[in-house]
PDB file of N, CA and C in Angstrom:
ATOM      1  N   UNK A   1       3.816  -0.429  12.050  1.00  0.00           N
ATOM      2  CA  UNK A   1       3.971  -1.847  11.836  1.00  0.00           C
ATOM      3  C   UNK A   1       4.222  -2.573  13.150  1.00  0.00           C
ATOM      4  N   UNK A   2       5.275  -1.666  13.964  1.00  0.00           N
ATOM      5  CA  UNK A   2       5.527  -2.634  15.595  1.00  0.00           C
ATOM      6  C   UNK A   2       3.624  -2.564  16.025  1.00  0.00           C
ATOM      7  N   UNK A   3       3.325  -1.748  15.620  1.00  0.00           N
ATOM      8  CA  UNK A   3       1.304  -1.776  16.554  1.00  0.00           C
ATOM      9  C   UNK A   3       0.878  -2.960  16.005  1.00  0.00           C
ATOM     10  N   UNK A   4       0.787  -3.194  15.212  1.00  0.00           N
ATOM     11  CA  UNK A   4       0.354  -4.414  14.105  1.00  0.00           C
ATOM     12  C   UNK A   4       1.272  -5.528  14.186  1.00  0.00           C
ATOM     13  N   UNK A   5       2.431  -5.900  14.622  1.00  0.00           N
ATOM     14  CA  UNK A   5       2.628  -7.167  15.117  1.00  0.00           C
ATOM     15  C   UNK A   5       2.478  -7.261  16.271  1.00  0.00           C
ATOM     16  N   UNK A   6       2.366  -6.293  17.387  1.00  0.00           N
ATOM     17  CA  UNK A   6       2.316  -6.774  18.750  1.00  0.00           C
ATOM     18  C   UNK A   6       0.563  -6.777  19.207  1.00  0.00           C
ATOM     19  N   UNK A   7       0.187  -6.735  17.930  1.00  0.00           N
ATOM     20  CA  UNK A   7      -1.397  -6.479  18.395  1.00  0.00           C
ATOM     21  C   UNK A   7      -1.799  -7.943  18.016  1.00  0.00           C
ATOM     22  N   UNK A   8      -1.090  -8.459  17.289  1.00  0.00           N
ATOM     23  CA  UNK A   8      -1.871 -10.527  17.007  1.00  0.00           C
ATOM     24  C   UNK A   8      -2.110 -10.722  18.055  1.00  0.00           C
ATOM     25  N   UNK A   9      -3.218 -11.598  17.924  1.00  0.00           N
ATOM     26  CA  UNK A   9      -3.602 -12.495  18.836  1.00  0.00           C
ATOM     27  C   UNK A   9      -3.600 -13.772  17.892  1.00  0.00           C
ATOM     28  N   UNK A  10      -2.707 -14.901  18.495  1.00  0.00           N
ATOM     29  CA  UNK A  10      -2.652 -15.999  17.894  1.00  0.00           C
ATOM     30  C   UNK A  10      -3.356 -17.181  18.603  1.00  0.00           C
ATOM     31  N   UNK A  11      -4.000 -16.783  19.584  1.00  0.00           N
ATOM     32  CA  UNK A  11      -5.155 -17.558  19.788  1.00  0.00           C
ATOM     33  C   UNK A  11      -6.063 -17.591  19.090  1.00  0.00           C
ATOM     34  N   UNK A  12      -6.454 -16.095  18.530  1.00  0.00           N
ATOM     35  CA  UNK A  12      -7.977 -16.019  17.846  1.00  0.00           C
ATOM     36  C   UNK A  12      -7.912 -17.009  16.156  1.00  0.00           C
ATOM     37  N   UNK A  13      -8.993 -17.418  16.198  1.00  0.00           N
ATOM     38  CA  UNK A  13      -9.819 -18.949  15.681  1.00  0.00           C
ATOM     39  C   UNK A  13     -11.444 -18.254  14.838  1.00  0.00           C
ATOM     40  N   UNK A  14     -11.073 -18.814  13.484  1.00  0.00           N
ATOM     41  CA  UNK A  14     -12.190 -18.525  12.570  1.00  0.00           C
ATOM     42  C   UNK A  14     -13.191 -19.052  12.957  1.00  0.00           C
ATOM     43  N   UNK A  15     -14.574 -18.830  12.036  1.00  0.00           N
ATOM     44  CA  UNK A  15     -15.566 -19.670  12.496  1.00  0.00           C
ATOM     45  C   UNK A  15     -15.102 -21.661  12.349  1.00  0.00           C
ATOM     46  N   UNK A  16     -14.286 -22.096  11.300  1.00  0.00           N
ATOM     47  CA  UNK A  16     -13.898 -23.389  10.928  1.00  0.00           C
ATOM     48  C   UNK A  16     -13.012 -23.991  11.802  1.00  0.00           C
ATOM     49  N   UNK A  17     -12.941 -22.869  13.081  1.00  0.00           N
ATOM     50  CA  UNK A  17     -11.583 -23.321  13.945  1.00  0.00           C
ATOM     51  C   UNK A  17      -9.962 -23.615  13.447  1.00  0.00           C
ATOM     52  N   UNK A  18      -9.996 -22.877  12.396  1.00  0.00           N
ATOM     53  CA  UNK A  18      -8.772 -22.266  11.816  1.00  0.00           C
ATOM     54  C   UNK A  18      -8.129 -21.560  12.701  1.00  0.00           C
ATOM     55  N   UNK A  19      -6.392 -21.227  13.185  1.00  0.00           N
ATOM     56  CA  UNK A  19      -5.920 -19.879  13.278  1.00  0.00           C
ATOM     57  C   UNK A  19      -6.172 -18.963  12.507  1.00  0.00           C
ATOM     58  N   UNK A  20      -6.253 -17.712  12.466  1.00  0.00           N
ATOM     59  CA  UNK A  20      -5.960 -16.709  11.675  1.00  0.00           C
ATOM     60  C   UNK A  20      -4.983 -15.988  11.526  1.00  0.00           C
ATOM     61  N   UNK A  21      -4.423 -16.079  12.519  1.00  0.00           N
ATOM     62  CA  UNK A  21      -2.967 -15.620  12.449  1.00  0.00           C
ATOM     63  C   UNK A  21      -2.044 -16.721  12.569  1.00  0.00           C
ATOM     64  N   UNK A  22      -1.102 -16.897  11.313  1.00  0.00           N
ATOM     65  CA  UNK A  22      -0.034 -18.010  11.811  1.00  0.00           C
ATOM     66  C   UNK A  22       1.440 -17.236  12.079  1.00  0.00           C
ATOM     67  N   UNK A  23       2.568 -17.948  12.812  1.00  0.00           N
ATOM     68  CA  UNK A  23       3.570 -17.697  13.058  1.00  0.00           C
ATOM     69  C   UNK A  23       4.536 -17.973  12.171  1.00  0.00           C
ATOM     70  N   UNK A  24       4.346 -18.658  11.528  1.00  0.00           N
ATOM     71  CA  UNK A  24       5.652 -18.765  10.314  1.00  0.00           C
ATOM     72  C   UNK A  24       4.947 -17.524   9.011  1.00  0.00           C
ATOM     73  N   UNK A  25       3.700 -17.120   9.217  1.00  0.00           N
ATOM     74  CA  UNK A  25       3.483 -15.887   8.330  1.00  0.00           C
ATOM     75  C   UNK A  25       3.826 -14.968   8.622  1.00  0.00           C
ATOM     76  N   UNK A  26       3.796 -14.791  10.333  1.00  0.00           N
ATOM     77  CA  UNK A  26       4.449 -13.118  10.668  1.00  0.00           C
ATOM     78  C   UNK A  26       5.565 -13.296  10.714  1.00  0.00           C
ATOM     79  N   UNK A  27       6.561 -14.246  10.500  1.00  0.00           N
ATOM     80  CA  UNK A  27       8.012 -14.593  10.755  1.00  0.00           C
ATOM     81  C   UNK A  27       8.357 -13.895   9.283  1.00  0.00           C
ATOM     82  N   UNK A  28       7.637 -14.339   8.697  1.00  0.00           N
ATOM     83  CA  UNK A  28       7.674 -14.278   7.003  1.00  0.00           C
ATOM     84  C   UNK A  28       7.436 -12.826   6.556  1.00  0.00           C
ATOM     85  N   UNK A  29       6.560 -12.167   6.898  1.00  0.00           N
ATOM     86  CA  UNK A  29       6.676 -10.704   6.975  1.00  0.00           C
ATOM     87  C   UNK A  29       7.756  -9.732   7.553  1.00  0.00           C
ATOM     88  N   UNK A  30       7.834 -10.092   8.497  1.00  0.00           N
ATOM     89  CA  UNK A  30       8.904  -9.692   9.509  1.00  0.00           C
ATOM     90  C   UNK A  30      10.163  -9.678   8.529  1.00  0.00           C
ATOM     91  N   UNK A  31      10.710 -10.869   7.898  1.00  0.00           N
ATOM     92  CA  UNK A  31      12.039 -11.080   7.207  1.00  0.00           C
ATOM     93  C   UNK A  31      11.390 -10.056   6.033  1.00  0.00           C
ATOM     94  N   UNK A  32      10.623  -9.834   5.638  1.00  0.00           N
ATOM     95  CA  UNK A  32       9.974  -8.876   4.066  1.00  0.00           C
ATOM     96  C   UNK A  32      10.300  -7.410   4.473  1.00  0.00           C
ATOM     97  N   UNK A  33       9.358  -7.104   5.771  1.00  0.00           N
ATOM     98  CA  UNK A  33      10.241  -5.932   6.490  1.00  0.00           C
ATOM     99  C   UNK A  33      11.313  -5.482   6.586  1.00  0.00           C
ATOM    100  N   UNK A  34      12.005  -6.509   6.551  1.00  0.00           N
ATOM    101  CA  UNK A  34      13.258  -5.655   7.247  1.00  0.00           C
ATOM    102  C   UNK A  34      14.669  -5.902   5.694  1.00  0.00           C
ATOM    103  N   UNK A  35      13.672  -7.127   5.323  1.00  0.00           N
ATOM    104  CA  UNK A  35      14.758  -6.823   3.590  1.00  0.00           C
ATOM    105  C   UNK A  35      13.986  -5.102   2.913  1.00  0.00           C
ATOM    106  N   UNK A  36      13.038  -4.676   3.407  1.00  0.00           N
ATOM    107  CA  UNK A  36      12.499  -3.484   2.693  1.00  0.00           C
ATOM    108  C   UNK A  36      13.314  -2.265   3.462  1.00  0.00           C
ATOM    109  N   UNK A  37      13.620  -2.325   4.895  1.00  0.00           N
ATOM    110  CA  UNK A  37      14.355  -1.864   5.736  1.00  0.00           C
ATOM    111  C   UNK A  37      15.441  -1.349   5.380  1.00  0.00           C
ATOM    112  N   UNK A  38      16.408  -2.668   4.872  1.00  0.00           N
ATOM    113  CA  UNK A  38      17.467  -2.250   4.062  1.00  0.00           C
ATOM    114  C   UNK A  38      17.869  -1.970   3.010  1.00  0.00           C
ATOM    115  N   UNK A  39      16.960  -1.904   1.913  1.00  0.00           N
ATOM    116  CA  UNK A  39      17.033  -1.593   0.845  1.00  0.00           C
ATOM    117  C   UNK A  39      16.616   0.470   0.997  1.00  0.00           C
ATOM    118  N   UNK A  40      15.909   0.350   2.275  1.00  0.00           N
ATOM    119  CA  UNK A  40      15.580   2.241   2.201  1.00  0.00           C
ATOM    120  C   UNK A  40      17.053   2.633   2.733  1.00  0.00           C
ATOM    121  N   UNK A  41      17.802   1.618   3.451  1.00  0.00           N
ATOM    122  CA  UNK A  41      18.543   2.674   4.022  1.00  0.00           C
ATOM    123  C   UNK A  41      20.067   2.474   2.773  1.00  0.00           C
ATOM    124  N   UNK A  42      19.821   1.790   1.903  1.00  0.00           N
ATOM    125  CA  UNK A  42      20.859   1.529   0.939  1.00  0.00           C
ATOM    126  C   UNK A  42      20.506   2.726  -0.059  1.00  0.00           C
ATOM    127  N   UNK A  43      19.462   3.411  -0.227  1.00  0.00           N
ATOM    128  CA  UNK A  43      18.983   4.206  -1.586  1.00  0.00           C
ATOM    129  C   UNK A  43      19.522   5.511  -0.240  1.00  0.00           C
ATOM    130  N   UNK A  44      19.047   5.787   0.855  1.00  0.00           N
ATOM    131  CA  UNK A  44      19.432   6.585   1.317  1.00  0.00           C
ATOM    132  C   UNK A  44      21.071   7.517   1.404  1.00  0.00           C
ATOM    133  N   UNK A  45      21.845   6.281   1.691  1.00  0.00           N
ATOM    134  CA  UNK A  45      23.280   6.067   1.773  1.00  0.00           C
ATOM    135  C   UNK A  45      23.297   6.656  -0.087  1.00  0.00           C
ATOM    136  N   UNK A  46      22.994   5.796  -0.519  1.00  0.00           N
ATOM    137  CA  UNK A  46      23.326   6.127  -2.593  1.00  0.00           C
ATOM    138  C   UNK A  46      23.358   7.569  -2.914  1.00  0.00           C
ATOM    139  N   UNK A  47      21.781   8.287  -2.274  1.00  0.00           N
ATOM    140  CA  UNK A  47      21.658   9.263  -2.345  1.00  0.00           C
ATOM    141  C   UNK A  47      22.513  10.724  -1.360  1.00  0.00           C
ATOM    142  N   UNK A  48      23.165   9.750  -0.169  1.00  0.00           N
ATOM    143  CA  UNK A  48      23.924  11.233   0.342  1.00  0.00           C
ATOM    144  C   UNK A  48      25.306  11.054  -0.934  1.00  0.00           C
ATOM    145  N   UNK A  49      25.862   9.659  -1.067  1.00  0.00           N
ATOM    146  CA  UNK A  49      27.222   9.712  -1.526  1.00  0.00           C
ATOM    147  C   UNK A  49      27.210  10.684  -2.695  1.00  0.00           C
ATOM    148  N   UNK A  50      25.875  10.654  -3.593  1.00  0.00           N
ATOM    149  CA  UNK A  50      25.338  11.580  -4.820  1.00  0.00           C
ATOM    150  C   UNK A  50      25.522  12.756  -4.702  1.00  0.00           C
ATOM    151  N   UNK A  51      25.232  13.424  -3.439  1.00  0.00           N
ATOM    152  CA  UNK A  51      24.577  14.657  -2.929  1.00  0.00           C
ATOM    153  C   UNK A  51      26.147  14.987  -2.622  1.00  0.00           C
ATOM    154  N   UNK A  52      27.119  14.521  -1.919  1.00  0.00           N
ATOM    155  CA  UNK A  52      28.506  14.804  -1.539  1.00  0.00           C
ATOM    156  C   UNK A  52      29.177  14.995  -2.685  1.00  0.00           C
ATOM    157  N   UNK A  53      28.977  14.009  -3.708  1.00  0.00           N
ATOM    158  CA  UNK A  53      29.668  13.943  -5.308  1.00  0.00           C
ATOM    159  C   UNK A  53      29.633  15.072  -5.784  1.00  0.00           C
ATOM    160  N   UNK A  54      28.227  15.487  -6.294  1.00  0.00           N
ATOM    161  CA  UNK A  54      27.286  17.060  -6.756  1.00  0.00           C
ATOM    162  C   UNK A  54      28.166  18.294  -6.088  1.00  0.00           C
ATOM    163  N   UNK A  55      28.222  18.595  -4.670  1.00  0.00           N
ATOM    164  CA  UNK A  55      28.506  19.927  -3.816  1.00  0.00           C
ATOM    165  C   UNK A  55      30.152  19.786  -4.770  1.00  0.00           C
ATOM    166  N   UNK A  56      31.061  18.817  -4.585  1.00  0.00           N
ATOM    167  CA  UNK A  56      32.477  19.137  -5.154  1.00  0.00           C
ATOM    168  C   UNK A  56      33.716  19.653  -4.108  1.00  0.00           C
ATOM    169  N   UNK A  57      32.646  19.831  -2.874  1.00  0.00           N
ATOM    170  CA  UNK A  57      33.001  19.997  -1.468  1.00  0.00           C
ATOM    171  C   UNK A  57      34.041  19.470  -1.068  1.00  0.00           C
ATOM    172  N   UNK A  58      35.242  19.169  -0.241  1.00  0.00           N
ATOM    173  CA  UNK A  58      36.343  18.871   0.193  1.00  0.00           C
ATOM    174  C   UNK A  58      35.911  18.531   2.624  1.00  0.00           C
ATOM    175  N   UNK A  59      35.654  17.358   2.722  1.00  0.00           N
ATOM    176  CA  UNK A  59      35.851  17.047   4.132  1.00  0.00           C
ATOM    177  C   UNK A  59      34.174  16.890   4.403  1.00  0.00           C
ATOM    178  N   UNK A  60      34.268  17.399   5.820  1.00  0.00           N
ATOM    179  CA  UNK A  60      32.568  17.424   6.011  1.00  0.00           C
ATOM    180  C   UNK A  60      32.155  19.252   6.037  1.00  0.00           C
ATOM    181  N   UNK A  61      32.444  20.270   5.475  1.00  0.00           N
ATOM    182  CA  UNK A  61      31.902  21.246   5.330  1.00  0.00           C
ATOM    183  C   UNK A  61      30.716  21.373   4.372  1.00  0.00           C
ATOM    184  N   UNK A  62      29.965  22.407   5.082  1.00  0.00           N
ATOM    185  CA  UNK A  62      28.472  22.212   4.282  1.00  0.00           C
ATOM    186  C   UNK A  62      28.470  23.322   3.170  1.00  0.00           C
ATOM    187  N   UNK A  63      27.740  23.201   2.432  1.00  0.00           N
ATOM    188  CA  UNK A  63      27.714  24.241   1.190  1.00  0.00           C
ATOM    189  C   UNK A  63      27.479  25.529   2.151  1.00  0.00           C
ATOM    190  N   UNK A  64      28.048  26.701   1.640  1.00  0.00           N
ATOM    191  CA  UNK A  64      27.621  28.027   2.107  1.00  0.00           C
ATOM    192  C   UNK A  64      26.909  28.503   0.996  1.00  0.00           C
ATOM    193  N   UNK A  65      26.659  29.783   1.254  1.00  0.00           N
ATOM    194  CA  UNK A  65      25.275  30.786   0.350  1.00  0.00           C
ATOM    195  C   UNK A  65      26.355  31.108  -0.804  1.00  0.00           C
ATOM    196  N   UNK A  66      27.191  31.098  -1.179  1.00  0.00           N
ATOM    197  CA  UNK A  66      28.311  30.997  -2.697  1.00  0.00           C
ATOM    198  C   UNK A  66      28.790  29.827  -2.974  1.00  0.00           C
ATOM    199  N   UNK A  67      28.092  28.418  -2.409  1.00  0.00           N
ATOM    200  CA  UNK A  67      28.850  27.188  -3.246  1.00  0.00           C
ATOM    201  C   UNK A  67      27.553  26.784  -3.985  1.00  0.00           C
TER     202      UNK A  67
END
């Protein structure tokens, strides 16, 4: 996605002399990004607290080959 925003060219112009790329659209993506951003790293977080819940584990020790 960073290849694909730093690759606009917001000079380039349709045949109607339109932009094709506008700046309040990649602004607008950009904010879509990064609300998607945090929503992966919120399911992530959900899923270790799950995974810590499950083991029954005590501190930061990791399961051994009998837990």
């Amino acid at each position: 996605m960073q290849e694909f925003v730093k690759s606009i060219d917001y000079n380039e112009r349709a045949d109607s002399g339109m932009p094709i790329f506008k700046i309040k659209d990649t602004l607008a993506e950009m904010q879509a990004i990064s609300k998607a951003l945090d929503s992966l790293k919120d399911l992530e977080n959900r899923y270790k607290e799950e995974q810590q819940e499950a083991s029954g584990l005590r501190g930061d020790t990791t399961p051994g080959m009998f837990d």
